[in-house]
C-alpha atoms as a PDB file:
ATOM      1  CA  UNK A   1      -3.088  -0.604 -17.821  1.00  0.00           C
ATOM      2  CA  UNK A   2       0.102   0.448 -18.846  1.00  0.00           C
ATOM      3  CA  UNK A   3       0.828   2.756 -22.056  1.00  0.00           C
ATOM      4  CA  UNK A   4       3.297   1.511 -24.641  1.00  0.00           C
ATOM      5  CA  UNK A   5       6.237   4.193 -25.741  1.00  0.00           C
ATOM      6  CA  UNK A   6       7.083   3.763 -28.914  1.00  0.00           C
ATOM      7  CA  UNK A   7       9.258   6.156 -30.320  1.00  0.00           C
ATOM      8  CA  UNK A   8       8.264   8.279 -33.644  1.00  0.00           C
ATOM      9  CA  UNK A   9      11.284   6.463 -35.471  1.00  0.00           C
ATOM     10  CA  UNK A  10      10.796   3.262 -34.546  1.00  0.00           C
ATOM     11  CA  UNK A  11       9.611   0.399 -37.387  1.00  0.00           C
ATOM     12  CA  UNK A  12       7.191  -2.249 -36.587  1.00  0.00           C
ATOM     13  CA  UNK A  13       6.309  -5.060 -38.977  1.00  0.00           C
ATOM     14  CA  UNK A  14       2.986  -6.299 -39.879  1.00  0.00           C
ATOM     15  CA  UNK A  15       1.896  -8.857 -37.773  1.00  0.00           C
ATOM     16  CA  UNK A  16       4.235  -7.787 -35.031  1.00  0.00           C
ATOM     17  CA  UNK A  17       2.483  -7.790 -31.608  1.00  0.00           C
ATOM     18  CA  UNK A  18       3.068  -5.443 -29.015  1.00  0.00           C
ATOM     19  CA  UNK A  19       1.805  -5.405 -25.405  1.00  0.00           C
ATOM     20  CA  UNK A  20       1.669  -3.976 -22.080  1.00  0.00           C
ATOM     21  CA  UNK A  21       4.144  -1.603 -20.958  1.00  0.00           C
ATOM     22  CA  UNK A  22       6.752  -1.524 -23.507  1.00  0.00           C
ATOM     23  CA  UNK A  23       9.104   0.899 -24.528  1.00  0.00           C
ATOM     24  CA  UNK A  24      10.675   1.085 -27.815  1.00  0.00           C
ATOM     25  CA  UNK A  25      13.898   3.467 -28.510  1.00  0.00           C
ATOM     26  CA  UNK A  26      14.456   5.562 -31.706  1.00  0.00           C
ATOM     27  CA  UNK A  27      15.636   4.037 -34.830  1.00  0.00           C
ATOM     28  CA  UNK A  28      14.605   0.485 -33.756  1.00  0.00           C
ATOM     29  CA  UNK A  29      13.243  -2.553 -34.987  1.00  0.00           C
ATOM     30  CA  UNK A  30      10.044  -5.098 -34.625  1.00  0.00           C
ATOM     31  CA  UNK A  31      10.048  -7.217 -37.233  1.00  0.00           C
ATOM     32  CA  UNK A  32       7.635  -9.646 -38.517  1.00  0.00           C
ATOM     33  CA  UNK A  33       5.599 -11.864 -36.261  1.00  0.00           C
ATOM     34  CA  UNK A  34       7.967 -11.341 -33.275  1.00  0.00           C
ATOM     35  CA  UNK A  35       5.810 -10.997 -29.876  1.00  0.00           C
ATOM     36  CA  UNK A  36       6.688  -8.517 -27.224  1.00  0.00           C
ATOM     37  CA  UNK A  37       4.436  -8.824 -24.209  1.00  0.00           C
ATOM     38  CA  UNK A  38       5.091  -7.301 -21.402  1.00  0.00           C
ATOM     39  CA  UNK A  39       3.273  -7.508 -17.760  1.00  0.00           C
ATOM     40  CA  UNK A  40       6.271  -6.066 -15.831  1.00  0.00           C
ATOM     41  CA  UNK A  41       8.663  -3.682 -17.820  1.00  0.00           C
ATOM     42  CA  UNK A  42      10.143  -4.273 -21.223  1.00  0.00           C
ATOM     43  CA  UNK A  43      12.628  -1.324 -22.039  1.00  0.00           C
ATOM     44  CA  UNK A  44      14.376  -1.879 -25.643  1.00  0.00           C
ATOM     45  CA  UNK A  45      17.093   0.478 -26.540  1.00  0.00           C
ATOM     46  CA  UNK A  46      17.775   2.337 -29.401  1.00  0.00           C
ATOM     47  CA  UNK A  47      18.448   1.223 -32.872  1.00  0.00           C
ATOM     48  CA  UNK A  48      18.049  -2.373 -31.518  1.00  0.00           C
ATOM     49  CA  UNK A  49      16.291  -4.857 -33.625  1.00  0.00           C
ATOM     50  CA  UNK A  50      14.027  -7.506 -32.844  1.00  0.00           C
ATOM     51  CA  UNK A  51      14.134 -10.132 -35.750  1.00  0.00           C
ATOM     52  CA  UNK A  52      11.008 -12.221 -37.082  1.00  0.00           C
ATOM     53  CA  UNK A  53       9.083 -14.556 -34.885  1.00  0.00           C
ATOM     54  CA  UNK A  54      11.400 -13.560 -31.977  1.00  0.00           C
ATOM     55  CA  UNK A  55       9.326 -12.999 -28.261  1.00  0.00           C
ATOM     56  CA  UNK A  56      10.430 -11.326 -25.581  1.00  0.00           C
ATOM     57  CA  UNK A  57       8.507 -11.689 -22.531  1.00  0.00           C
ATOM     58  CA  UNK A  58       9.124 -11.616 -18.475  1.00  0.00           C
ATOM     59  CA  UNK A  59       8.863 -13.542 -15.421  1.00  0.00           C
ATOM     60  CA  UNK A  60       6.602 -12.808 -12.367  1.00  0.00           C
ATOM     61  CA  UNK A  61       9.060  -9.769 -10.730  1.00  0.00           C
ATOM     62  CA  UNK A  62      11.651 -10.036 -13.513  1.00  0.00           C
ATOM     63  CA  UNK A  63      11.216  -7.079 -16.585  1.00  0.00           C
ATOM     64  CA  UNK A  64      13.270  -7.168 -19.444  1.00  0.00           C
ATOM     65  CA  UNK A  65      16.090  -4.292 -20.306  1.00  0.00           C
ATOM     66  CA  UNK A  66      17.761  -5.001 -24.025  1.00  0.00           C
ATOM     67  CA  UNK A  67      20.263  -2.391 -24.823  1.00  0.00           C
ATOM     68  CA  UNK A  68      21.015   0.102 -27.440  1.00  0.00           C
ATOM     69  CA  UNK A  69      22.338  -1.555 -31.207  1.00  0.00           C
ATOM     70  CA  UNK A  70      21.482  -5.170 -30.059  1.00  0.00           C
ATOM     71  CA  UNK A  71      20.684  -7.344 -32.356  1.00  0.00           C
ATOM     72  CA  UNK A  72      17.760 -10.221 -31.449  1.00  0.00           C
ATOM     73  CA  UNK A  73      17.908 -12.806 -33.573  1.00  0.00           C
ATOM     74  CA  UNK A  74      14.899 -15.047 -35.390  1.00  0.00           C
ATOM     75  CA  UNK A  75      13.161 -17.299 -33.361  1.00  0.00           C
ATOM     76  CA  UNK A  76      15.082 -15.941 -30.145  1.00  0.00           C
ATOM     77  CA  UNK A  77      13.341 -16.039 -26.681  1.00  0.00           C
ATOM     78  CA  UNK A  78      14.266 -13.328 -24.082  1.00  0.00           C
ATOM     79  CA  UNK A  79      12.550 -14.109 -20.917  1.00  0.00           C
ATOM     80  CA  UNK A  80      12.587 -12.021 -17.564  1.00  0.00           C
ATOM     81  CA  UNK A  81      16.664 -11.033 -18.271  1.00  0.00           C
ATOM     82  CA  UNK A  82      18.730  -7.746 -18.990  1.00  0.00           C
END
């Protein structure tokens, strides 16, 4: 089981849902109903913002790696990509 890192700063939404191992930068964003789930690696930047109902998942061998000050946008899928 992996341990999420979330950092101190970061802001997640109600109803966000966050899972596996995930790490979150400072000053970022998770906002409502967007889905990070993560079996392999999920490393978000920070001050990057993940907008409602937005999921960002991976692929069998293929983590995710979002940089710092992105912007996701509602509804977006990010699947197994940097």
């Amino acid at each position: 089981m992996h341990e999420k890192k979330i950092d101190s700063s970061a802001y997640l939404a109600p109803g966000a849902v966050i899972c596996g191992d995930v790490e979150i930068g400072e000053q970022s964003s998770v906002w409502f109903h967007a889905t990070i789930r993560a079996d392999y690696p999920i490393r978000i930047g920070a001050r990057t913002n993940i907008q409602d109902n937005a999921v960002v998942h991976v692929d069998d061998g293929f983590a995710v790696s979002i940089g710092e000050e992105v912007t996701v946008g509602h509804s977006c899928i990010i699947h197994g990509c940097t």
